[in-house]
PDB file of N, CA and C in Angstrom:
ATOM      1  N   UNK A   1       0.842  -1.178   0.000  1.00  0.00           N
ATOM      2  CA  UNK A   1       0.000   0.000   0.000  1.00  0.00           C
ATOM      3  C   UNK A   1       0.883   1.235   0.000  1.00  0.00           C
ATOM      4  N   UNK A   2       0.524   2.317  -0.494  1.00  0.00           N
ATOM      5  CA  UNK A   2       1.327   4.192  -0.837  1.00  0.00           C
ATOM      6  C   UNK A   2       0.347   4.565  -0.641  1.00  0.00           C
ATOM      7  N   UNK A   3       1.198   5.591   0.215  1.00  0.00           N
ATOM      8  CA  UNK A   3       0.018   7.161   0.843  1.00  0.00           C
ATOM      9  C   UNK A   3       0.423   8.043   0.193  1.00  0.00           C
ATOM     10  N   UNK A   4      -0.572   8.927  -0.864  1.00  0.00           N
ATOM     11  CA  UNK A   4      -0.652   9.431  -2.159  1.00  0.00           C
ATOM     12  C   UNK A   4      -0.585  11.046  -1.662  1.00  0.00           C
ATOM     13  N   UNK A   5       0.242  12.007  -1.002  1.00  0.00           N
ATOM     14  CA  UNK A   5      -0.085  13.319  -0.807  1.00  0.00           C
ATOM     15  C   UNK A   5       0.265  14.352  -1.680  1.00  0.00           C
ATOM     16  N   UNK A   6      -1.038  14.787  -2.213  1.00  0.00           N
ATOM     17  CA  UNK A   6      -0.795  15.516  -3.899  1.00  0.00           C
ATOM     18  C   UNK A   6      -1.351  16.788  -3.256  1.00  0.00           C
ATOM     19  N   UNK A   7      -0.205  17.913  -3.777  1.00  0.00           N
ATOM     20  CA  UNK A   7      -0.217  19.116  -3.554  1.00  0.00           C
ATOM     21  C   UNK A   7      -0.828  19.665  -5.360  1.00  0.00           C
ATOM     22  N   UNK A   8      -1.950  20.362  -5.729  1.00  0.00           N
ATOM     23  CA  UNK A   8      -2.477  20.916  -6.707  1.00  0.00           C
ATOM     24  C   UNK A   8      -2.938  22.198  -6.620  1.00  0.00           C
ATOM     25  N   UNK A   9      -3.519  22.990  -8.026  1.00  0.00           N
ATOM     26  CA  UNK A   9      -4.348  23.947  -7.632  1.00  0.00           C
ATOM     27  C   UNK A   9      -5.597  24.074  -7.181  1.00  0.00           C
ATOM     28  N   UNK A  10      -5.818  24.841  -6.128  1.00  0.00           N
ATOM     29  CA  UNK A  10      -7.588  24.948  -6.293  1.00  0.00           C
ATOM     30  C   UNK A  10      -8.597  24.543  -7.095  1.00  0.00           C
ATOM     31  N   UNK A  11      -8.364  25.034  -8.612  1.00  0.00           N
ATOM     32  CA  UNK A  11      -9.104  25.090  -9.047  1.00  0.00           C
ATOM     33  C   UNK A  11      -9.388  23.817 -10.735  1.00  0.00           C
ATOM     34  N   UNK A  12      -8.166  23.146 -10.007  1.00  0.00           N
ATOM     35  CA  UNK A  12      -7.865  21.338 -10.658  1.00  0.00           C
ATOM     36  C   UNK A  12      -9.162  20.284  -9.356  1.00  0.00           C
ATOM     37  N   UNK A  13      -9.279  21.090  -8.441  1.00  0.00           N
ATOM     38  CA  UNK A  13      -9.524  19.669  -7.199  1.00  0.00           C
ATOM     39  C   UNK A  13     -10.696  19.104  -7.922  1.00  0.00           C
ATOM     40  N   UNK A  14     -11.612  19.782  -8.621  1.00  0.00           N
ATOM     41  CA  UNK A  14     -12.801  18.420  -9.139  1.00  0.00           C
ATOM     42  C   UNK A  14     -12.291  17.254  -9.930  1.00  0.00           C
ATOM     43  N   UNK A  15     -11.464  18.417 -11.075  1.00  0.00           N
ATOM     44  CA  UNK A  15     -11.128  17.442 -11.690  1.00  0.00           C
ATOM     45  C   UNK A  15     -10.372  15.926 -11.280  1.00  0.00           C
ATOM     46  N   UNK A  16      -9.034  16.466 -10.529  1.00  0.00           N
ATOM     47  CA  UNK A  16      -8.433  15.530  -9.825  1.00  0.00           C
ATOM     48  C   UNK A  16      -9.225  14.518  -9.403  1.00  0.00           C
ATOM     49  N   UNK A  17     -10.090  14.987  -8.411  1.00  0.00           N
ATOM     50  CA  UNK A  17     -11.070  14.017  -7.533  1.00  0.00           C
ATOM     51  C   UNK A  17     -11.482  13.125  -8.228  1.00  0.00           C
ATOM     52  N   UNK A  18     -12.068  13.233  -9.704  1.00  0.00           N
ATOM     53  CA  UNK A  18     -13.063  12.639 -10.101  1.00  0.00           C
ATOM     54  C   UNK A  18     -12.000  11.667 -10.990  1.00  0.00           C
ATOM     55  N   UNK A  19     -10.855  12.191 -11.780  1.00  0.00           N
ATOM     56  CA  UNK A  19     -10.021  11.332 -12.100  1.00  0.00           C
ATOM     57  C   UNK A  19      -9.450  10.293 -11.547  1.00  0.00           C
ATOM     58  N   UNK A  20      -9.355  10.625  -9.830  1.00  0.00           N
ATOM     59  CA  UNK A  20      -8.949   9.411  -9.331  1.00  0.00           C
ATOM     60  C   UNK A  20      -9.628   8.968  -8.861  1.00  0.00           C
ATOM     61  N   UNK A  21     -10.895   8.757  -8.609  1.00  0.00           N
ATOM     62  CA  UNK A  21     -11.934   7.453  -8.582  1.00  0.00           C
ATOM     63  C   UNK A  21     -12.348   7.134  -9.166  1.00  0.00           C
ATOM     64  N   UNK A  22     -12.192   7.603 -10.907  1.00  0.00           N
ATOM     65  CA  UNK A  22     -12.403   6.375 -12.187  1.00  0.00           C
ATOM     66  C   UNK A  22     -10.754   5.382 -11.765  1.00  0.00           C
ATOM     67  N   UNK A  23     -10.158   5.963 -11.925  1.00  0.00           N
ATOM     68  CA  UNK A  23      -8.412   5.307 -11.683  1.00  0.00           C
ATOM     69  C   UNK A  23      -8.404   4.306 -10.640  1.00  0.00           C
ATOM     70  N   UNK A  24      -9.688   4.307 -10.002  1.00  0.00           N
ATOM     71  CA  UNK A  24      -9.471   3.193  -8.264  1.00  0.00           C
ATOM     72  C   UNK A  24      -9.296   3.566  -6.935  1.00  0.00           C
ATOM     73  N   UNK A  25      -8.895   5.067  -6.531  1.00  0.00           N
ATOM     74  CA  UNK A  25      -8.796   5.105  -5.615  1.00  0.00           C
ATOM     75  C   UNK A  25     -10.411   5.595  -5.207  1.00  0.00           C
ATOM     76  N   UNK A  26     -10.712   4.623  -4.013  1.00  0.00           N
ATOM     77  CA  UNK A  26     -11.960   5.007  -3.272  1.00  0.00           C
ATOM     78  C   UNK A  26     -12.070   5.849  -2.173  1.00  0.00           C
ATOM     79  N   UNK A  27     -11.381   6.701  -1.792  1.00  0.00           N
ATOM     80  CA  UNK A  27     -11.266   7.878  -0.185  1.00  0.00           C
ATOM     81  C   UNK A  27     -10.350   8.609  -0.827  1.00  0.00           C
ATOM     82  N   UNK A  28     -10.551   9.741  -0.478  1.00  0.00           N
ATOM     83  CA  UNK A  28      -9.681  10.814  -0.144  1.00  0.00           C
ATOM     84  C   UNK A  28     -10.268  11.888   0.622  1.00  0.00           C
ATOM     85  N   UNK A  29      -8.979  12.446   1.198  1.00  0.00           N
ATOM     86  CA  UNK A  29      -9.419  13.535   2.575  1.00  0.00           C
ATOM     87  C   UNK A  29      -8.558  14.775   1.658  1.00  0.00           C
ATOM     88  N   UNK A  30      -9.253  15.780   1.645  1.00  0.00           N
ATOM     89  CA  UNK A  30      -8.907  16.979   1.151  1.00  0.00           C
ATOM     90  C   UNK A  30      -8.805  18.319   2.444  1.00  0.00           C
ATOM     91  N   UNK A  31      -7.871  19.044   1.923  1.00  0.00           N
ATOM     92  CA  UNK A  31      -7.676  20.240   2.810  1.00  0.00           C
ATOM     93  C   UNK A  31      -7.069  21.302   1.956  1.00  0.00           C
ATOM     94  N   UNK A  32      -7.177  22.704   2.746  1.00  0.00           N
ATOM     95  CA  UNK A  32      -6.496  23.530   2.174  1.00  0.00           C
ATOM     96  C   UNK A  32      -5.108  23.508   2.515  1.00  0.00           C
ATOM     97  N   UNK A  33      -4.479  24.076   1.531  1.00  0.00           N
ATOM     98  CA  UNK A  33      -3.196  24.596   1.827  1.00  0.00           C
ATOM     99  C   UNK A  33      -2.298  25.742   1.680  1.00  0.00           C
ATOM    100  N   UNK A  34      -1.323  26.208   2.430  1.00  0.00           N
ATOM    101  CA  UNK A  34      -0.522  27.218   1.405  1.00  0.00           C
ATOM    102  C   UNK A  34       0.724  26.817   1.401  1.00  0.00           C
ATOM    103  N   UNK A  35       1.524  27.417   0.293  1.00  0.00           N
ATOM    104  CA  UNK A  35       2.556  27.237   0.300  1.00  0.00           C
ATOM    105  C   UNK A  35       3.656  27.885  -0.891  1.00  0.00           C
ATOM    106  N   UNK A  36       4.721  27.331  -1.310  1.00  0.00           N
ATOM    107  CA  UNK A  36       5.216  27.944  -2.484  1.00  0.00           C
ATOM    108  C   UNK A  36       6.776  26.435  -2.756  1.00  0.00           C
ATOM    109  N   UNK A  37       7.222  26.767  -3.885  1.00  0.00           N
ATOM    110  CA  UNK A  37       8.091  25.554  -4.752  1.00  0.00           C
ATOM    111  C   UNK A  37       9.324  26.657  -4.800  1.00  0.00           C
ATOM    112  N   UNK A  38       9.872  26.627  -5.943  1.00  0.00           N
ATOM    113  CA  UNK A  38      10.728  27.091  -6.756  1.00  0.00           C
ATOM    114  C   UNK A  38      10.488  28.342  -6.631  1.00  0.00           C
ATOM    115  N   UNK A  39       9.283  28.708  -7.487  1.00  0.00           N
ATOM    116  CA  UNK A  39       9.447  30.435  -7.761  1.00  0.00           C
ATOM    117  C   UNK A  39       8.818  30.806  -6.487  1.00  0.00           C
ATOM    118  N   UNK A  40       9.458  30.581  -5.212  1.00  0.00           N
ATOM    119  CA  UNK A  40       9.111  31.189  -4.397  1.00  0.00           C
ATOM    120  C   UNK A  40       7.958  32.567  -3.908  1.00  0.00           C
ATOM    121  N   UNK A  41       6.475  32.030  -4.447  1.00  0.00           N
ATOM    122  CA  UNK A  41       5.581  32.518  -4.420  1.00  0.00           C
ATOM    123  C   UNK A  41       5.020  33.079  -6.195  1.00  0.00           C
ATOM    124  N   UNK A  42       4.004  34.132  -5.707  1.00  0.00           N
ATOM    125  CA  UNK A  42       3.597  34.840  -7.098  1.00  0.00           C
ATOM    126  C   UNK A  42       3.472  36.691  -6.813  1.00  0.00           C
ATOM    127  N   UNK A  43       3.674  37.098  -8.239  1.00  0.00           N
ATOM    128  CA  UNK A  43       3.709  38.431  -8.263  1.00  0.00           C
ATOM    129  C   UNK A  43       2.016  38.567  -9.348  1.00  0.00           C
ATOM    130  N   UNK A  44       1.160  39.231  -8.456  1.00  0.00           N
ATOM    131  CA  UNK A  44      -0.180  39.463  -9.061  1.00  0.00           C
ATOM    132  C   UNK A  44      -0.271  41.144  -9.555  1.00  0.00           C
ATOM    133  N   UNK A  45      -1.388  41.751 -10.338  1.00  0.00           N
ATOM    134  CA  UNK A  45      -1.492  43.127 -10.425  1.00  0.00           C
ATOM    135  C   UNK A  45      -3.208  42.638 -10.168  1.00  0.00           C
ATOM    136  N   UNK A  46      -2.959  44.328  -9.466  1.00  0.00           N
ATOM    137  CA  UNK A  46      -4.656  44.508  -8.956  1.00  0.00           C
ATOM    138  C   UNK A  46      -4.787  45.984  -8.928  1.00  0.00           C
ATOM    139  N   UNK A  47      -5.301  46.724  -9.735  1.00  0.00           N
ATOM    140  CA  UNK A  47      -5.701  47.938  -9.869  1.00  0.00           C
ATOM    141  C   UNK A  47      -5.094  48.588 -10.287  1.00  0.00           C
ATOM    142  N   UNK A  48      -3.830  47.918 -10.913  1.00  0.00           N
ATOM    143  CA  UNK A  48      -3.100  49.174 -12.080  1.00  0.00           C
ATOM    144  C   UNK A  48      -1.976  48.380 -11.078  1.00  0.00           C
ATOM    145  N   UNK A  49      -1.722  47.796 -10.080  1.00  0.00           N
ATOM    146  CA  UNK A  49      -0.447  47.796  -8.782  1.00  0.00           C
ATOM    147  C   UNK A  49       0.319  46.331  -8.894  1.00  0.00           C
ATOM    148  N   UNK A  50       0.850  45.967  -8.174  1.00  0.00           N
ATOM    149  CA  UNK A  50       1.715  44.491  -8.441  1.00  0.00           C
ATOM    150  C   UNK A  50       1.946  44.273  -6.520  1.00  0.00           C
ATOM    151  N   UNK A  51       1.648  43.281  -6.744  1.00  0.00           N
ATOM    152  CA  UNK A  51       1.894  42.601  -5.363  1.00  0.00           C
ATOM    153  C   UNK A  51       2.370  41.095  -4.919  1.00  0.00           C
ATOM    154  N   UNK A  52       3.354  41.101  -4.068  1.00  0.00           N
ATOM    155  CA  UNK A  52       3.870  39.744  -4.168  1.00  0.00           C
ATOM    156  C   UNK A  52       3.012  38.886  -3.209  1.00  0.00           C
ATOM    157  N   UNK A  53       2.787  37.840  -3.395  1.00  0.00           N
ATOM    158  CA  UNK A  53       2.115  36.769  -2.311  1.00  0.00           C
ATOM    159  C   UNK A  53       3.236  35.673  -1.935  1.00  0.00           C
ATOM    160  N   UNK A  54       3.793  35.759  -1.134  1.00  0.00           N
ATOM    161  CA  UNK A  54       4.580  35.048  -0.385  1.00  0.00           C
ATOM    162  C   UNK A  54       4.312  33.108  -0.622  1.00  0.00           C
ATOM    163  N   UNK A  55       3.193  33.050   0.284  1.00  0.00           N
ATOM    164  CA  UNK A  55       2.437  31.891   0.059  1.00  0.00           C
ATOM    165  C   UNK A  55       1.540  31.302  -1.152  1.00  0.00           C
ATOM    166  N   UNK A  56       1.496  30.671  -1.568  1.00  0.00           N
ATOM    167  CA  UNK A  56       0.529  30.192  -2.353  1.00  0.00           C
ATOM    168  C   UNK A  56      -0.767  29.830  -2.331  1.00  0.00           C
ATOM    169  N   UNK A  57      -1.770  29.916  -2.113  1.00  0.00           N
ATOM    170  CA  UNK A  57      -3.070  28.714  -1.847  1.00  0.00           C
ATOM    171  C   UNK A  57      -2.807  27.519  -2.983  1.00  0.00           C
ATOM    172  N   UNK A  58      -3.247  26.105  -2.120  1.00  0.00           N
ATOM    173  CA  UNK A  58      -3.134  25.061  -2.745  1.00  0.00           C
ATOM    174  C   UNK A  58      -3.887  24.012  -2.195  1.00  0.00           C
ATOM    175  N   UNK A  59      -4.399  22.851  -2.761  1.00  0.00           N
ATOM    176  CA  UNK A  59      -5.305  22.220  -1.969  1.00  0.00           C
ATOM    177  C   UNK A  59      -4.408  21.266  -1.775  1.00  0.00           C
ATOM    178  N   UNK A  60      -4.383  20.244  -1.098  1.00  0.00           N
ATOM    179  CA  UNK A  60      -4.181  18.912  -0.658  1.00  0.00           C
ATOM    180  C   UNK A  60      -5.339  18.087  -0.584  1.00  0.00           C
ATOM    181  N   UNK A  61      -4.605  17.151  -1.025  1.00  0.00           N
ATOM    182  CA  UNK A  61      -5.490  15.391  -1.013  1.00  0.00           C
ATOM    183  C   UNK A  61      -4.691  14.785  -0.808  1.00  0.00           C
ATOM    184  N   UNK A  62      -5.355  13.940   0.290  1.00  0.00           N
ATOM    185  CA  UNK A  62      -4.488  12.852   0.570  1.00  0.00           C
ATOM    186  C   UNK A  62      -5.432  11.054   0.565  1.00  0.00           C
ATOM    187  N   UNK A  63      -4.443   9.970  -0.172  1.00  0.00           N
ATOM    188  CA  UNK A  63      -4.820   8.791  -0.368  1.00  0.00           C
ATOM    189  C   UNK A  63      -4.129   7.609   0.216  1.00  0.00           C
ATOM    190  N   UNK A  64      -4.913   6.602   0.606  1.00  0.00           N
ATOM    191  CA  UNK A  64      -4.142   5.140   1.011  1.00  0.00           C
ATOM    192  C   UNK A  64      -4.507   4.391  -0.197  1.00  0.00           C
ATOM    193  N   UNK A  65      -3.566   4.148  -1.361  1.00  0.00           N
ATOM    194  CA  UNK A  65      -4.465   2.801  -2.231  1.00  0.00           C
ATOM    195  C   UNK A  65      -3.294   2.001  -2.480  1.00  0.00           C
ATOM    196  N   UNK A  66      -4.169   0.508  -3.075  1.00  0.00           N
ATOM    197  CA  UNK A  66      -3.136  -0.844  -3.041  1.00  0.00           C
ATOM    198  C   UNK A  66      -1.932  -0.318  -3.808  1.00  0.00           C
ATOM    199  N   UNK A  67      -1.037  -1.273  -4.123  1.00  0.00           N
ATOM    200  CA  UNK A  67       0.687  -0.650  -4.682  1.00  0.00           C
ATOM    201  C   UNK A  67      -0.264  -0.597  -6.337  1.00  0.00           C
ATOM    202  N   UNK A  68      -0.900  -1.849  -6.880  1.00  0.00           N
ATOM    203  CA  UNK A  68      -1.110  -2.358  -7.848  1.00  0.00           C
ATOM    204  C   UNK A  68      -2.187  -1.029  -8.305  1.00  0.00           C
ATOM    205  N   UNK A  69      -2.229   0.280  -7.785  1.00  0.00           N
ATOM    206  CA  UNK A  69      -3.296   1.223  -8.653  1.00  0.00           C
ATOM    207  C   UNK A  69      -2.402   2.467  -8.060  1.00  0.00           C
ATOM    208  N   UNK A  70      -1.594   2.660  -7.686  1.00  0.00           N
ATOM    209  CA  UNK A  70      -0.500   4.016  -7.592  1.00  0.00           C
ATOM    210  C   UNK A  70       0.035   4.687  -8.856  1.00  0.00           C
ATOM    211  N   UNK A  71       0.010   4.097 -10.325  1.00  0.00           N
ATOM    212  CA  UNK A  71       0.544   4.656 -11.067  1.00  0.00           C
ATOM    213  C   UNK A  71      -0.862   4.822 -12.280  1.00  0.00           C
ATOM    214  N   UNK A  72      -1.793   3.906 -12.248  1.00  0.00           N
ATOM    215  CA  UNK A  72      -3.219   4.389 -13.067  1.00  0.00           C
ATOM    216  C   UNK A  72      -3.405   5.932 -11.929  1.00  0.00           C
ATOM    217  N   UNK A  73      -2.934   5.953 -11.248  1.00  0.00           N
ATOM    218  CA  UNK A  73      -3.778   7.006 -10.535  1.00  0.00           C
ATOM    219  C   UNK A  73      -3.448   8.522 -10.330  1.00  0.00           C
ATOM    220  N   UNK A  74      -1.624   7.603 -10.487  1.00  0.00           N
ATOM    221  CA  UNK A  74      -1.137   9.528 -10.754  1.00  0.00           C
ATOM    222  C   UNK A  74      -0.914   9.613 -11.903  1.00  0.00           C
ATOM    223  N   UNK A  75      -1.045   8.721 -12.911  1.00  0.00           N
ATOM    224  CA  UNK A  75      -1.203   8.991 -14.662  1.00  0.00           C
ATOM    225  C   UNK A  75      -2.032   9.976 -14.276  1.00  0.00           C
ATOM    226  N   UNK A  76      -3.850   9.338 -13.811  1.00  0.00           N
ATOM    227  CA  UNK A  76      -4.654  10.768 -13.990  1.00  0.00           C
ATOM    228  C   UNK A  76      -4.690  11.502 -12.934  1.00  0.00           C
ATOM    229  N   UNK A  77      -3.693  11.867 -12.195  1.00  0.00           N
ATOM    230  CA  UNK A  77      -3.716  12.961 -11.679  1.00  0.00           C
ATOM    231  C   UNK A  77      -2.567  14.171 -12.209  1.00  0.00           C
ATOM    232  N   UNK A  78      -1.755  13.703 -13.190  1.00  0.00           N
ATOM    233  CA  UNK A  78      -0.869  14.364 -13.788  1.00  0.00           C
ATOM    234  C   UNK A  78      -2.104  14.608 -14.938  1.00  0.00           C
ATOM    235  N   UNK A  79      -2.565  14.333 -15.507  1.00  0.00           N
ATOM    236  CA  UNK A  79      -3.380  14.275 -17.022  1.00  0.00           C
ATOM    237  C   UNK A  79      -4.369  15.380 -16.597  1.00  0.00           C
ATOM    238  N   UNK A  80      -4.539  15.066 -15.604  1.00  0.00           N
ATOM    239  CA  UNK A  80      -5.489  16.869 -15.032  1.00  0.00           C
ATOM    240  C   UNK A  80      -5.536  17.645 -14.272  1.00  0.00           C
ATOM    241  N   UNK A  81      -4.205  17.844 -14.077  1.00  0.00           N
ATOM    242  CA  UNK A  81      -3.622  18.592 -13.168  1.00  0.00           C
ATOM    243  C   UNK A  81      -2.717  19.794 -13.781  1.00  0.00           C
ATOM    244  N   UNK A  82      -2.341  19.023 -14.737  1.00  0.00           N
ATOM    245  CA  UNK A  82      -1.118  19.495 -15.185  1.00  0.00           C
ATOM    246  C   UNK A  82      -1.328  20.946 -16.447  1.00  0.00           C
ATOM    247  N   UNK A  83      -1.191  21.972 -16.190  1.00  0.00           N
ATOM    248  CA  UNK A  83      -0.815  23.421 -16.945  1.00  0.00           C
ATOM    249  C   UNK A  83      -0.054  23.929 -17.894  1.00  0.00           C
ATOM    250  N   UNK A  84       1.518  23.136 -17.128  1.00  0.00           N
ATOM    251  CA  UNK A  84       2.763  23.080 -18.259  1.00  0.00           C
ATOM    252  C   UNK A  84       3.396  24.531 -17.458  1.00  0.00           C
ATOM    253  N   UNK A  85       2.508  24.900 -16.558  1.00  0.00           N
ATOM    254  CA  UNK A  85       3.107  26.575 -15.571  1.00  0.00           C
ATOM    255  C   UNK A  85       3.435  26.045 -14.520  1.00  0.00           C
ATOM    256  N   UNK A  86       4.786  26.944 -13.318  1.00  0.00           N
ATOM    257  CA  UNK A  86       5.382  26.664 -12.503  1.00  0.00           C
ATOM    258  C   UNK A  86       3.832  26.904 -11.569  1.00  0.00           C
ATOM    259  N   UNK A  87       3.613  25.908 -10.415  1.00  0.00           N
ATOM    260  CA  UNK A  87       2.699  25.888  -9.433  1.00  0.00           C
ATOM    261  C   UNK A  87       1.865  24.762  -9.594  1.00  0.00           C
ATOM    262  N   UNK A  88       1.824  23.754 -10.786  1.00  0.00           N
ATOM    263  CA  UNK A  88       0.877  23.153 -11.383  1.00  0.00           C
ATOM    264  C   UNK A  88       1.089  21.978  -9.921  1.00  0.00           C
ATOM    265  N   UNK A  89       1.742  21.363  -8.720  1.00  0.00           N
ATOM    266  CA  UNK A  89       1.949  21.071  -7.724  1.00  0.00           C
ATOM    267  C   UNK A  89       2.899  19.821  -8.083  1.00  0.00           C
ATOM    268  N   UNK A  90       2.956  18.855  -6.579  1.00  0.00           N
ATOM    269  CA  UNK A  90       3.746  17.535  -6.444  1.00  0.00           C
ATOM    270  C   UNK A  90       2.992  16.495  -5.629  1.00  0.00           C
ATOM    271  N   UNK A  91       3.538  15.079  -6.383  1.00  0.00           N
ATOM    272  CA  UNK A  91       2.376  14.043  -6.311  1.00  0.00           C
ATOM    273  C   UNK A  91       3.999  13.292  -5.252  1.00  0.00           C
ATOM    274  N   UNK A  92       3.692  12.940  -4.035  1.00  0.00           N
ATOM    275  CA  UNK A  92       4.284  12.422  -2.904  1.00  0.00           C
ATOM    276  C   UNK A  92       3.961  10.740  -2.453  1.00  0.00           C
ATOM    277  N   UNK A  93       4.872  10.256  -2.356  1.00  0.00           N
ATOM    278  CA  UNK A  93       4.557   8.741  -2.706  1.00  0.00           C
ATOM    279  C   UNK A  93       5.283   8.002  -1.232  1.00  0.00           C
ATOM    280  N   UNK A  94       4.496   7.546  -0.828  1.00  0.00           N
ATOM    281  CA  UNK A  94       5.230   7.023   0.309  1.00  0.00           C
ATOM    282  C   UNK A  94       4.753   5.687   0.631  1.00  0.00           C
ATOM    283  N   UNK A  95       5.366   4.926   1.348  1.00  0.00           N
ATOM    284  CA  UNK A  95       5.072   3.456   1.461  1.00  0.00           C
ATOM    285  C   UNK A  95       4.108   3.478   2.999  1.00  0.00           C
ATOM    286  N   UNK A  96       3.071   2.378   3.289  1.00  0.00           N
ATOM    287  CA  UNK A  96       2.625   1.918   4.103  1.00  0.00           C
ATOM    288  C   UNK A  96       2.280   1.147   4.609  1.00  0.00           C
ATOM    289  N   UNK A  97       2.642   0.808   6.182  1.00  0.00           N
ATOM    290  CA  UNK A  97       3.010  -0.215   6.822  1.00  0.00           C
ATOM    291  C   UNK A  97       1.519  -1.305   6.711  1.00  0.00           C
ATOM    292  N   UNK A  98       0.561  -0.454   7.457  1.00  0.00           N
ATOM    293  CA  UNK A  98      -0.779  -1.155   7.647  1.00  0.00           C
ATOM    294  C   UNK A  98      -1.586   0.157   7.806  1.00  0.00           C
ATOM    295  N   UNK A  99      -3.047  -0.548   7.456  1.00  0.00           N
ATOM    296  CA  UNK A  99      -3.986   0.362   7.803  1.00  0.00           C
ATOM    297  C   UNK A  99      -4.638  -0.459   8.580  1.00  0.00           C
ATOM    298  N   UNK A 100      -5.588   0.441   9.689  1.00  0.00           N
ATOM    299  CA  UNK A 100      -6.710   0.153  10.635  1.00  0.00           C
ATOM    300  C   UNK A 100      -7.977   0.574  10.400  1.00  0.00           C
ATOM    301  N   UNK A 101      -8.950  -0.325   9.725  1.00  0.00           N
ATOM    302  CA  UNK A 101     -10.223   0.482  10.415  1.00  0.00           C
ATOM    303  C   UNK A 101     -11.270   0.366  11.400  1.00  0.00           C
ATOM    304  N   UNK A 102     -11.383   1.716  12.286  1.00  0.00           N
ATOM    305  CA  UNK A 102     -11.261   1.547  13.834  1.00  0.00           C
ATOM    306  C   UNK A 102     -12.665   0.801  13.673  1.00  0.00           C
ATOM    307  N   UNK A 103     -13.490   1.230  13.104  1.00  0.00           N
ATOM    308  CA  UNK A 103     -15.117   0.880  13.292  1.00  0.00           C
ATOM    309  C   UNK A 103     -14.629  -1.156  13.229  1.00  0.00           C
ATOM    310  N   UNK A 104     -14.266  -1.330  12.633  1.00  0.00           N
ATOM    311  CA  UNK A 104     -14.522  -2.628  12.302  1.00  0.00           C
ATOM    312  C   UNK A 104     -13.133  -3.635  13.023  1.00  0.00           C
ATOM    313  N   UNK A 105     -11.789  -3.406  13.209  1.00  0.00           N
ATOM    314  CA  UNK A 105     -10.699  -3.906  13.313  1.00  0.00           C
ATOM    315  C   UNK A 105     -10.220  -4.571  12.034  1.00  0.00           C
ATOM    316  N   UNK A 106     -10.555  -3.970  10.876  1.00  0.00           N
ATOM    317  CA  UNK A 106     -10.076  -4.633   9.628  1.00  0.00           C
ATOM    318  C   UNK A 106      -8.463  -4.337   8.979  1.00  0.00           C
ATOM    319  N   UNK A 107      -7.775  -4.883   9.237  1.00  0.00           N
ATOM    320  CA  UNK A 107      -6.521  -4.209   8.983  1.00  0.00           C
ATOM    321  C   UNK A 107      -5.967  -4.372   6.626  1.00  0.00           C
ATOM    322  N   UNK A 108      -5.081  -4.014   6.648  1.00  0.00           N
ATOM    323  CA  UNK A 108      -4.464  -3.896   5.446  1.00  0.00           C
ATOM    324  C   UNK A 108      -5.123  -3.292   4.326  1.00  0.00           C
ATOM    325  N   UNK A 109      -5.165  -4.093   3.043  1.00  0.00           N
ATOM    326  CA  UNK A 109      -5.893  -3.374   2.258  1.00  0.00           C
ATOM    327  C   UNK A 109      -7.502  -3.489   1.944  1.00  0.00           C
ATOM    328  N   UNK A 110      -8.204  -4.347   3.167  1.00  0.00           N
ATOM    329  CA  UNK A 110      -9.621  -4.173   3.297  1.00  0.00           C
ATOM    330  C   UNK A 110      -9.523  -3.083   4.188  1.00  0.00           C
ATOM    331  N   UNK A 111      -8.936  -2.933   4.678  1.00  0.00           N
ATOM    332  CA  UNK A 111      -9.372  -1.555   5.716  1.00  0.00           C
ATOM    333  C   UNK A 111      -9.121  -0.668   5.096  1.00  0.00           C
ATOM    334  N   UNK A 112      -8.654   0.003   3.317  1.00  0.00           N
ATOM    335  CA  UNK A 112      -8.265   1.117   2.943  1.00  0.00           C
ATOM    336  C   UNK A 112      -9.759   1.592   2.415  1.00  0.00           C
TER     337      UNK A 112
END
């Protein structure tokens, strides 16, 4: 099992979402975020003026799915996510030991 923590834009999260539960993954927990990469933030104009934003807004999602659907899944989360512009985010891949689910005591990948 990989715990899937994909940093995107705002305004990708339907898409994302919906791409990765044709792809297999069944849960995800979403949140906001801020933050910044490389170009260390953005320079906006608003009323004739220019202003830097330090932080970024960005959403987060986060996933537990089997090893055997980690790469159908960030195929489509790159496939609609992706801008080709610096901010478009990063897909975080990490391994996992076990899952629990508390309601039931079902451990591994029935409990995801």
């Amino acid at each position: 099992m990989k715990k899937l923590e994909i940093i995107i834009r705002p305004g990708k999260i339907e898409a994302v979402r919906k791409a990765m539960e044709v792809a297999g993954c069944v849960g995800v927990t979403i949140s906001q975020a801020e933050g910044h990469g490389n170009q260390k933030g953005l320079t906006k104009e608003r009323q004739g003026s220019s202003y830097r934003m330090e932080m970024v807004p960005k959403v987060r999602l986060e996933a537990v799915v089997p090893d055997n659907r980690v790469e159908p899944i960030v195929e489509a989360i790159i496939r609609e996510a992706k801008t080709g512009q610096p901010g478009d985010g990063k897909i975080f891949i990490f391994d996992v030991m076990d899952v629990v689910r508390i309601r039931t005591g079902e451990r591994g990948e029935k409990a995801i």
